[in-house]
Protein backbone atom coordinates (compact mmCIF):
# COMPACT_ATOMS: atom_id res chain seq x y z
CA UNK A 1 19.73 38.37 5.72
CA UNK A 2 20.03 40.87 8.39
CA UNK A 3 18.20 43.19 7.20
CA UNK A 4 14.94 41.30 6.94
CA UNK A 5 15.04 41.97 10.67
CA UNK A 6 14.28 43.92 13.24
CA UNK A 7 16.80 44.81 14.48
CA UNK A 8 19.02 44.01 11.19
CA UNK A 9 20.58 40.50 12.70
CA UNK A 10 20.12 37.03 12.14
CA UNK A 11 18.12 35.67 14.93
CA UNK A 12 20.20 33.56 17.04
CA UNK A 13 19.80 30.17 19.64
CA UNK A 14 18.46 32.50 22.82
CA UNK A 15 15.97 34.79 20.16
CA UNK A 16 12.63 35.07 19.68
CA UNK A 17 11.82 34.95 15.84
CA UNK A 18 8.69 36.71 14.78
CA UNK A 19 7.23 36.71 11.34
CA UNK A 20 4.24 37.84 11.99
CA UNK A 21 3.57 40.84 9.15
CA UNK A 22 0.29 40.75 7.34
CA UNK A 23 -0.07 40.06 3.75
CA UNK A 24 0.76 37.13 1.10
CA UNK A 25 4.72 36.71 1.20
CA UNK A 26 6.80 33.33 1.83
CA UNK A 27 9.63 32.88 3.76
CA UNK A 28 12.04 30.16 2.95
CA UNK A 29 14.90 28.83 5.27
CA UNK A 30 18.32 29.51 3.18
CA UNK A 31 20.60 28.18 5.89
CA UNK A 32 20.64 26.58 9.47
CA UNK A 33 19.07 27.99 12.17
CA UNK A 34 18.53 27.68 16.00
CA UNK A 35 16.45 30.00 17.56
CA UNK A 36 14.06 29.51 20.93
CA UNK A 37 11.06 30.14 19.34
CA UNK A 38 9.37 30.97 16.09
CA UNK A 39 6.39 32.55 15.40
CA UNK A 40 4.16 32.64 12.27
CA UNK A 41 1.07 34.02 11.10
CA UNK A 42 -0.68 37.81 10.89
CA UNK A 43 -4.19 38.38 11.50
CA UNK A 44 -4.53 38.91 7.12
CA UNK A 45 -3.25 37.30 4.38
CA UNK A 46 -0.92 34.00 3.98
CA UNK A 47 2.66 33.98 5.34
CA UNK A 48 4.18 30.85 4.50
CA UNK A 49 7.79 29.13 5.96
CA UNK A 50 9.51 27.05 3.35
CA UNK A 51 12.03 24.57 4.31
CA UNK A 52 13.19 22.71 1.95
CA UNK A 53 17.08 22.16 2.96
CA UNK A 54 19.13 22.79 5.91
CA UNK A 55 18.14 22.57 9.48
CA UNK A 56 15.44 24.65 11.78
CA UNK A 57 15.75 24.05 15.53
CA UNK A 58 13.83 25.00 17.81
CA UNK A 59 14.63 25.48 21.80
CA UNK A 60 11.50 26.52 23.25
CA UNK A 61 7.53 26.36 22.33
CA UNK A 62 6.65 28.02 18.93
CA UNK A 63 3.14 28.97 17.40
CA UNK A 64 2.05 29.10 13.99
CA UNK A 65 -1.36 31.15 13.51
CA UNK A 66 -4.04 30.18 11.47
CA UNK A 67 -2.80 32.15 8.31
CA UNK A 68 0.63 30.80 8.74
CA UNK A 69 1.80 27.89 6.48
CA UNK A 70 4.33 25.73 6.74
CA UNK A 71 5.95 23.69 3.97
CA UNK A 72 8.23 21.42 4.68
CA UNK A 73 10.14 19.82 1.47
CA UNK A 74 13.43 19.18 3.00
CA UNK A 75 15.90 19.31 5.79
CA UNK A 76 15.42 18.54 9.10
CA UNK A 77 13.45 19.99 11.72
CA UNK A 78 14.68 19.20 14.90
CA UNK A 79 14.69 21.04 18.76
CA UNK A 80 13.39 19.97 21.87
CA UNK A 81 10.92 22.72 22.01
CA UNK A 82 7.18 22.07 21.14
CA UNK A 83 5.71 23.41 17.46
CA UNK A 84 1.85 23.99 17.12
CA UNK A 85 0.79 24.35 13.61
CA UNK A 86 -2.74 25.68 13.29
CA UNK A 87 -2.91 26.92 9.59
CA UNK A 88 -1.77 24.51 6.41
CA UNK A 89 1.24 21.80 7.43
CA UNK A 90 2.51 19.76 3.91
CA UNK A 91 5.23 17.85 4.25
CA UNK A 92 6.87 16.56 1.37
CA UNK A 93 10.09 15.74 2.33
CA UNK A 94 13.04 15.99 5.08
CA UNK A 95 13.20 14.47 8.76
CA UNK A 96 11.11 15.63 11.55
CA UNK A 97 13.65 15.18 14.64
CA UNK A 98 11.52 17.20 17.33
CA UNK A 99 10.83 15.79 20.18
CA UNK A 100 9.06 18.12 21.87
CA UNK A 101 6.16 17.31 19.30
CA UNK A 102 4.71 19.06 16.23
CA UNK A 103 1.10 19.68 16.64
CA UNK A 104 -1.60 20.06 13.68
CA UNK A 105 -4.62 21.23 14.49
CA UNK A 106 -5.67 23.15 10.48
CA UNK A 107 -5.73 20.85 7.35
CA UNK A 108 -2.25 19.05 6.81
CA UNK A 109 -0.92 16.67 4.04
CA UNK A 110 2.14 14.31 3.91
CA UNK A 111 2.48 13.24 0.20
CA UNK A 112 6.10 12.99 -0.38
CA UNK A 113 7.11 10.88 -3.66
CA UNK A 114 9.63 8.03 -3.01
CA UNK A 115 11.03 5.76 -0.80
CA UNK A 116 11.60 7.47 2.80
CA UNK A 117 10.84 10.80 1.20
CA UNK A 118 9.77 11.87 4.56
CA UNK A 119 11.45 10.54 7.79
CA UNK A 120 10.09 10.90 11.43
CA UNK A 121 13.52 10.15 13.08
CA UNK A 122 12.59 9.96 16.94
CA UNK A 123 10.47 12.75 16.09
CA UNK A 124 6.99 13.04 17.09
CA UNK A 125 3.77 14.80 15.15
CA UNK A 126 0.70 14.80 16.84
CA UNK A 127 -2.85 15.45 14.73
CA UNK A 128 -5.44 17.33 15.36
CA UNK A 129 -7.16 18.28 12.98
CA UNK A 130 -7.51 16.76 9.14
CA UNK A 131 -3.85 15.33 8.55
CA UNK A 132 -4.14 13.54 4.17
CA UNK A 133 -1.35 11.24 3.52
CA UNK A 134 -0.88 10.41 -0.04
CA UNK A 135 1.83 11.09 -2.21
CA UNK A 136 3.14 7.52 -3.53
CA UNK A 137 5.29 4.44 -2.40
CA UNK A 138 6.54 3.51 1.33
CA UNK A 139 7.28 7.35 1.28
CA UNK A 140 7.29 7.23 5.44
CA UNK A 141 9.68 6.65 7.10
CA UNK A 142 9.67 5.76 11.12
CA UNK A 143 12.77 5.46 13.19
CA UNK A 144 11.82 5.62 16.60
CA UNK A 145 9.15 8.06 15.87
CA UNK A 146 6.04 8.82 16.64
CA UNK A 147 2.43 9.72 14.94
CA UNK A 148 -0.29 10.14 17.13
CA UNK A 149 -4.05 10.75 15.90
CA UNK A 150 -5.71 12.64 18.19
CA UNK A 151 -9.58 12.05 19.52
CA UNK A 152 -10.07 14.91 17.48
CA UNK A 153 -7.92 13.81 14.56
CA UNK A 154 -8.42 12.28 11.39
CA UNK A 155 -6.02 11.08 8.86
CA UNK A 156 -7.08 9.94 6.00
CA UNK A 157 -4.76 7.63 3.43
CA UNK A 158 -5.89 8.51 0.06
CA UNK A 159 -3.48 6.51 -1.85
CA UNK A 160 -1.98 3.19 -2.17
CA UNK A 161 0.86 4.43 0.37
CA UNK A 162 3.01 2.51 3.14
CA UNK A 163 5.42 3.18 5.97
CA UNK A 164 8.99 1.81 5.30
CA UNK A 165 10.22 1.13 8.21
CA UNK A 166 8.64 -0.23 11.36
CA UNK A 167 10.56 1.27 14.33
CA UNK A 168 8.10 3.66 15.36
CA UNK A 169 4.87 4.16 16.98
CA UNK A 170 1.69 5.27 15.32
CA UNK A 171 -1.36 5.90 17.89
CA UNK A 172 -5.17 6.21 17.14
CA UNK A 173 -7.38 7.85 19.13
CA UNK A 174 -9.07 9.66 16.58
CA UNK A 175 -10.43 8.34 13.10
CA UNK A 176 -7.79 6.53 10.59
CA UNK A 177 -9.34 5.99 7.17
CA UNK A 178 -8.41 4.60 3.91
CA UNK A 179 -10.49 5.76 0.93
CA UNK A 180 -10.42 6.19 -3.01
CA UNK A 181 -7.95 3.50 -3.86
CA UNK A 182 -8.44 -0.29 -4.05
CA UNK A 183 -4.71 -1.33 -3.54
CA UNK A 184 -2.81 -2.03 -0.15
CA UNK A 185 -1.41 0.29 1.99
CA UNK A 186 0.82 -1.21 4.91
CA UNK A 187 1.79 0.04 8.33
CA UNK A 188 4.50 -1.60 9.54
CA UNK A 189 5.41 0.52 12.79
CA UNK A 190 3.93 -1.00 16.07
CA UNK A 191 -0.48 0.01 15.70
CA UNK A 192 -2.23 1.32 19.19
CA UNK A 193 -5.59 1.86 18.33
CA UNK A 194 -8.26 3.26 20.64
CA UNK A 195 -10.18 5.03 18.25
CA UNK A 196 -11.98 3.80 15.20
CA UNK A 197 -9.75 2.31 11.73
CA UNK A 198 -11.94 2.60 9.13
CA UNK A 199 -11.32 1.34 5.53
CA UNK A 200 -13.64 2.39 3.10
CA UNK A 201 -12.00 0.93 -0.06
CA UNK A 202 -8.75 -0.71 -0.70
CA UNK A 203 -7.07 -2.79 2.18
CA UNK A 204 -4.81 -1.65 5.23
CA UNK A 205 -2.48 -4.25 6.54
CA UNK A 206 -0.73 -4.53 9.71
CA UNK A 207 2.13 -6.37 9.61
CA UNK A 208 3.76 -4.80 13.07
CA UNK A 209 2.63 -5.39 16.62
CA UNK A 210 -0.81 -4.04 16.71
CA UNK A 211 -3.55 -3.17 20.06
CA UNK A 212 -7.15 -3.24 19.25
CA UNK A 213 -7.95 -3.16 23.22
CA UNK A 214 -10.99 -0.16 23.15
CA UNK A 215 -10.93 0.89 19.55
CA UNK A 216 -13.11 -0.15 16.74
CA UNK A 217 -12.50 -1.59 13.23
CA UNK A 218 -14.97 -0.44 10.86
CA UNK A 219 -15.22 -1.68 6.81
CA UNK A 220 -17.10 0.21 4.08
CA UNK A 221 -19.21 -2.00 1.73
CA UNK A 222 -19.62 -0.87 -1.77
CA UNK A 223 -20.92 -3.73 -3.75
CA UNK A 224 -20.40 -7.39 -3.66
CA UNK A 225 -16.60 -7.40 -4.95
CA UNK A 226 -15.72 -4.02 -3.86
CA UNK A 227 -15.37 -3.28 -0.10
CA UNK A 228 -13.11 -2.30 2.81
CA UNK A 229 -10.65 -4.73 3.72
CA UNK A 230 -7.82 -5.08 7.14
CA UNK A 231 -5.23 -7.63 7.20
CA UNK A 232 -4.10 -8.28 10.55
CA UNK A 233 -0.33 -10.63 10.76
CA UNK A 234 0.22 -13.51 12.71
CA UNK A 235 -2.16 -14.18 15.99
CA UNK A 236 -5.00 -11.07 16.61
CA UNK A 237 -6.33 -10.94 19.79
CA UNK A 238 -9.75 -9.65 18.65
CA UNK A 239 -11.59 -7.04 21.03
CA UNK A 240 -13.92 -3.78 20.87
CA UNK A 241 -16.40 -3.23 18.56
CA UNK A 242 -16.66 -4.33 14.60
CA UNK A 243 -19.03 -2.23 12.30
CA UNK A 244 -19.70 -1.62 9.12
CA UNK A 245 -21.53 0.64 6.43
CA UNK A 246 -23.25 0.97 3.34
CA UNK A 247 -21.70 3.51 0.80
CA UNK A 248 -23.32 4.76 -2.42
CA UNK A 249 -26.97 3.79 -1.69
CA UNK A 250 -25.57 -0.02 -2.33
CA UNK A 251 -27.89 -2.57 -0.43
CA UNK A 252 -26.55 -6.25 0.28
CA UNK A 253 -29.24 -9.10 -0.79
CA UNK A 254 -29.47 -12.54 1.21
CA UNK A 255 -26.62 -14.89 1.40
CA UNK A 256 -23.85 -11.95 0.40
CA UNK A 257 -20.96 -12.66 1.77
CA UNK A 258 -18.03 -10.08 2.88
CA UNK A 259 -14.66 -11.31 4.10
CA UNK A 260 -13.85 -7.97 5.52
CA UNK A 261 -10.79 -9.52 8.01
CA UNK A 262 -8.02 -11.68 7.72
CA UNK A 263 -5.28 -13.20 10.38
CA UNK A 264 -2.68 -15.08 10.23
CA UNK A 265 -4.89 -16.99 13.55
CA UNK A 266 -7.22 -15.43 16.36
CA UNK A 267 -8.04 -15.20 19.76
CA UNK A 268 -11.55 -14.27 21.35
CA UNK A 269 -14.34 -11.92 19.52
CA UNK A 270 -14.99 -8.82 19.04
CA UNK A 271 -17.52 -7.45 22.30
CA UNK A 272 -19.57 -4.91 19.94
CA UNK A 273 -21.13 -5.26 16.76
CA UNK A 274 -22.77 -2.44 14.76
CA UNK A 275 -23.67 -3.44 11.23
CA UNK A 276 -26.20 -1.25 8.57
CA UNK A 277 -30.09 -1.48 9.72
CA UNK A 278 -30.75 -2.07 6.10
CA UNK A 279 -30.16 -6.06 6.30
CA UNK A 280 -29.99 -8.62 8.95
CA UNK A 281 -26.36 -10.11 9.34
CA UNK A 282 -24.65 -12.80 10.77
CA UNK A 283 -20.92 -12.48 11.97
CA UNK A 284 -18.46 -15.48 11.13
CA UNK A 285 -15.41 -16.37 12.94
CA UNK A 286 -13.00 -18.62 10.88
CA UNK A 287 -9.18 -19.67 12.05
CA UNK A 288 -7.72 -17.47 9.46
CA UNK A 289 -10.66 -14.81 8.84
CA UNK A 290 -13.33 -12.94 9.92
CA UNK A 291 -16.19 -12.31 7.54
CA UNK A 292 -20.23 -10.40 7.54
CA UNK A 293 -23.07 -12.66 5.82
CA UNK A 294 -26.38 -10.53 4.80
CA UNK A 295 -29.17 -13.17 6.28
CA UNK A 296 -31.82 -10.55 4.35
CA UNK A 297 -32.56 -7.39 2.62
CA UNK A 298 -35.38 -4.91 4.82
CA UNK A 299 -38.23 -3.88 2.76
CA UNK A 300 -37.68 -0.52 0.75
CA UNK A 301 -40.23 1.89 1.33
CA UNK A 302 -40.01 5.20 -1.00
CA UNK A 303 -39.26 8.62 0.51
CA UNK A 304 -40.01 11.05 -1.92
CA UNK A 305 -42.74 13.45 -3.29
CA UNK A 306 -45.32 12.08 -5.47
CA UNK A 307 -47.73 14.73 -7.18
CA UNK A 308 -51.40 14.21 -7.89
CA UNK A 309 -54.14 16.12 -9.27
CA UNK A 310 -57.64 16.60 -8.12
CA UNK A 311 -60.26 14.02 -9.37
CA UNK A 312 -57.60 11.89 -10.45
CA UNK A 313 -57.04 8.58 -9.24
CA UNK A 314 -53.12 8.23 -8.23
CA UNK A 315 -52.24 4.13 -7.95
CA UNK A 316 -48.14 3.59 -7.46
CA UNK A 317 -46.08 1.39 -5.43
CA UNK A 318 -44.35 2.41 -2.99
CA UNK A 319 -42.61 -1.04 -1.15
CA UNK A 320 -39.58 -3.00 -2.86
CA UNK A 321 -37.76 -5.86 -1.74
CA UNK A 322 -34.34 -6.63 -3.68
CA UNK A 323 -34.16 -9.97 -2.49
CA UNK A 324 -33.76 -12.85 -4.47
CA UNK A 325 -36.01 -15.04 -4.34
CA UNK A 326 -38.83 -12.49 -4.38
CA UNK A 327 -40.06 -12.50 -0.44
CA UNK A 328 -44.14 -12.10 -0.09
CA UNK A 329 -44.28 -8.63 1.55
CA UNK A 330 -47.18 -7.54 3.49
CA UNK A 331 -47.53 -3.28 4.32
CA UNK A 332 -50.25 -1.14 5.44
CA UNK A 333 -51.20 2.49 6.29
CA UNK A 334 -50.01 4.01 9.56
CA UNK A 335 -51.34 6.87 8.73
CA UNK A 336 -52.68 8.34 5.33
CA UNK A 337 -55.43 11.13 3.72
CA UNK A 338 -59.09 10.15 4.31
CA UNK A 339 -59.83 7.43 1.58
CA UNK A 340 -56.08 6.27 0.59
CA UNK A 341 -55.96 2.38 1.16
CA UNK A 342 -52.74 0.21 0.42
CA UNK A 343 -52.88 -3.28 -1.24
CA UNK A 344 -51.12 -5.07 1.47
CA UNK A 345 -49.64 -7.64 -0.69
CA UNK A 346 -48.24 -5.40 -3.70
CA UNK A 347 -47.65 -2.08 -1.63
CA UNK A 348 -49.66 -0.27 -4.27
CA UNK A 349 -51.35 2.71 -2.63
CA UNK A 350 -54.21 4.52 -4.05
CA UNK A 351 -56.23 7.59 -3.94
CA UNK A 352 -58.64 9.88 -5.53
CA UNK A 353 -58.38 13.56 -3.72
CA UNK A 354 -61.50 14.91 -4.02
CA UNK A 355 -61.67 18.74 -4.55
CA UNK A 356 -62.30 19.82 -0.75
CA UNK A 357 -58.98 18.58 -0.30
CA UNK A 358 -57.12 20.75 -2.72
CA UNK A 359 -54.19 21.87 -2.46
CA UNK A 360 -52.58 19.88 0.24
CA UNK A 361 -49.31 18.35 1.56
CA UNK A 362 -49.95 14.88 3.08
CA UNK A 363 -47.72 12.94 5.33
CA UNK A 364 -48.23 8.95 4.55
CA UNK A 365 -46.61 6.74 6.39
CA UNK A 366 -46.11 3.26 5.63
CA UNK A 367 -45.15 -0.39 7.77
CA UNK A 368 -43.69 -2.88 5.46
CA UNK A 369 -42.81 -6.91 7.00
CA UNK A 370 -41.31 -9.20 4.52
CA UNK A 371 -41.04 -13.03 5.22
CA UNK A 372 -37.52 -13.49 5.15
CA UNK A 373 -35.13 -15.60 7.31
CA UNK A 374 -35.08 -13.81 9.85
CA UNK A 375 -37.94 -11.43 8.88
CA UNK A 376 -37.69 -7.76 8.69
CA UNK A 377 -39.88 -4.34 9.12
CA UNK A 378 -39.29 -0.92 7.51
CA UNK A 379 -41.35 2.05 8.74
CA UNK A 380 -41.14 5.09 6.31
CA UNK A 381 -42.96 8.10 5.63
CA UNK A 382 -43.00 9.70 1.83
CA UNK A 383 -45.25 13.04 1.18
CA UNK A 384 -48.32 13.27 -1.39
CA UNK A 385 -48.68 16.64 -2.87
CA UNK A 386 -52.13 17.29 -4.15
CA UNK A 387 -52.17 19.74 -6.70
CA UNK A 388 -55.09 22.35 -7.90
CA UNK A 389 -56.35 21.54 -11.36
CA UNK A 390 -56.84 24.23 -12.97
CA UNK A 391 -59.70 24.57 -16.15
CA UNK A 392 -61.50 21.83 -14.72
């Protein structure tokens, strides 16, 4: 409507649109527009562009400010001039046909509902910042598109969602990780990655071309039956680094076994390994997949506080070992209180604070070796408060 504007007309293809007053208001995109730029965002408030039919294109480079959020539920967005989104970006639905690139830099979601129920048609949407995809089904769509994650980037797949349709590109430079769901979620456009793919739960499967050259692969473990999985089709040529970590305080025992990799067959090995300090592991290189074998479980040594009184004789353990078998540990005193002494063999430490030393905070440190295959140190410290007793 004209007089929305200033001046009262319709921007047209060689305008400048500005919608830049402060104050909470939304905008929404009631027929097709080309304009050469669009701008978004006052310095208060939330002004937010709706689009969820018709077409928006855009000529020349457009800015949307940090309190400027766009919603895009339909329609296509098309225009050969560049978009930078630095507030809220959801997509929901509608094609993304810009090629000169829409840029996310705030906290973005794509979690359209449906087949194709959002489509980057030669587009190309570049992350970075925090970009969620969830939503449901193979709700993206790639047709000679582009995604590209950003060193700064991370998406993050937090449901059991797929691509579907593999004529597209999606580049990682940044951090792609799946979490929260233990389904599949497959990416069949072509896979460059350079940065780190990390699957925390659930499995990602690549069932496009894929590049591994520089990047990493990286699984989260979260119990015996329950970790990170990648699927990698037909022949991998396996490179960069593989790592792994712990989630939820869980701690692998000896002969554990993770198959955190499968291929259809392989080629070479990965050049870098970084695995949890809390076990020894051995890597294992099959035809078909690529798995992590805890050799043995590091001593536990406790952390915490433990309170004692005056005159009172305080006798706990503080070393563990979840292995089974039961390993014969041996620990001692690095450094400890005048008259605290360890039994090396059961990691029971014990004191009597006399009154002189009351009240204190005391530093003990402790060296635990277990005999394991191969076998394995833990150095900790834990604190001993010595407490006043009063009436005495």
């Amino acid at each position: 409507m004209a007089a929305n504007w200033n001046p009262n007309q319709v921007p047209a293809s060689a305008d400048n649109a500005y919608i830049t007053n402060n104050g909470d208001y939304m905008v929404t995109l009631n027929a097709s527009a080309t304009v050469a730029s669009l701008a978004l965002g006052g310095s208060t408030g939330t002004q937010t562009f709706v689009q969820n039919a018709n077409t928006l294109t855009l000529n020349g480079p457009s800015t949307f400010g940090s309190n400027g959020a766009f919603s895009l539920g339909g329609g296509t967005l098309g225009g050969a001039g560049s978009l930078v989104v630095n507030g809220p970006f959801t997509w929901r639905g509608g094609t993304i046909e810009n090629t000169g690139g829409v840029t996310l830099n705030g906290t973005s979601s794509l979690d359209g509902v449906g087949t194709s129920a959002m489509a980057l048609n030669g587009g190309l949407l570049i992350n970075a910042g925090q970009l969620n995809w969830s939503g449901s089904g193979n709700n993206l769509y790639f047709y000679n598109g582009t995604l590209t994650n950003l060193a700064a980037g991370t998406l993050t797949i937090t449901a059991d969602v797929s691509n579907s349709y593999g004529n597209g590109t999606l580049g990682n430079a940044g951090l792609l990780t799946k979490t929260a769901t233990t389904g599949t979620s497959i990416l069949s456009m072509a896979v460059v990655n350079t940065g780190t793919i990390a699957v925390q739960s659930g499995t990602i499967s690549l069932t496009g071309s894929y590049t591994l050259t520089g990047g990493t692969l990286n699984f989260g473990i979260n119990g015996l039956t329950n970790y990170g999985q990648i699927n990698l089709a037909g022949s991998a040529a396996l490179t960069g680094t593989v790592s792994a970590n712990l989630n939820n305080g869980y701690i692998p025992t000896a002969t554990n076994v993770f198959t955190v990799l499968t291929y259809g067959s392989k080629s070479g090995i990965f050049g870098n390994t970084v695995l949890p300090f809390t076990d020894a592991w051995q890597t294992n290189y099959t035809a078909t997949n690529f798995s992590l074998t805890a050799l043995n479980a590091r001593p536990i040594i406790f952390t915490g506080t433990i309170p004692v009184k005056e005159l009172t004789t305080l006798t706990t353990n503080v070393v563990s070992d979840l292995d089974i078998p039961a390993q014969t540990l041996t620990s001692s005193l690095v450094s400890a209180p005048n008259g605290m002494s360890i039994n090396a063999m059961t990691g029971v430490i014990t004191w009597t604070p006399a009154q002189t030393n009351s009240p204190s905070t005391n530093t003990v440190t402790v060296i635990a070796t277990d005999d394991g295959t191969p076998p394995l140190r833990a150095t900790n410290s834990l604190t001993v408060l010595h407490r006043v007793c009063h009436g005495q």
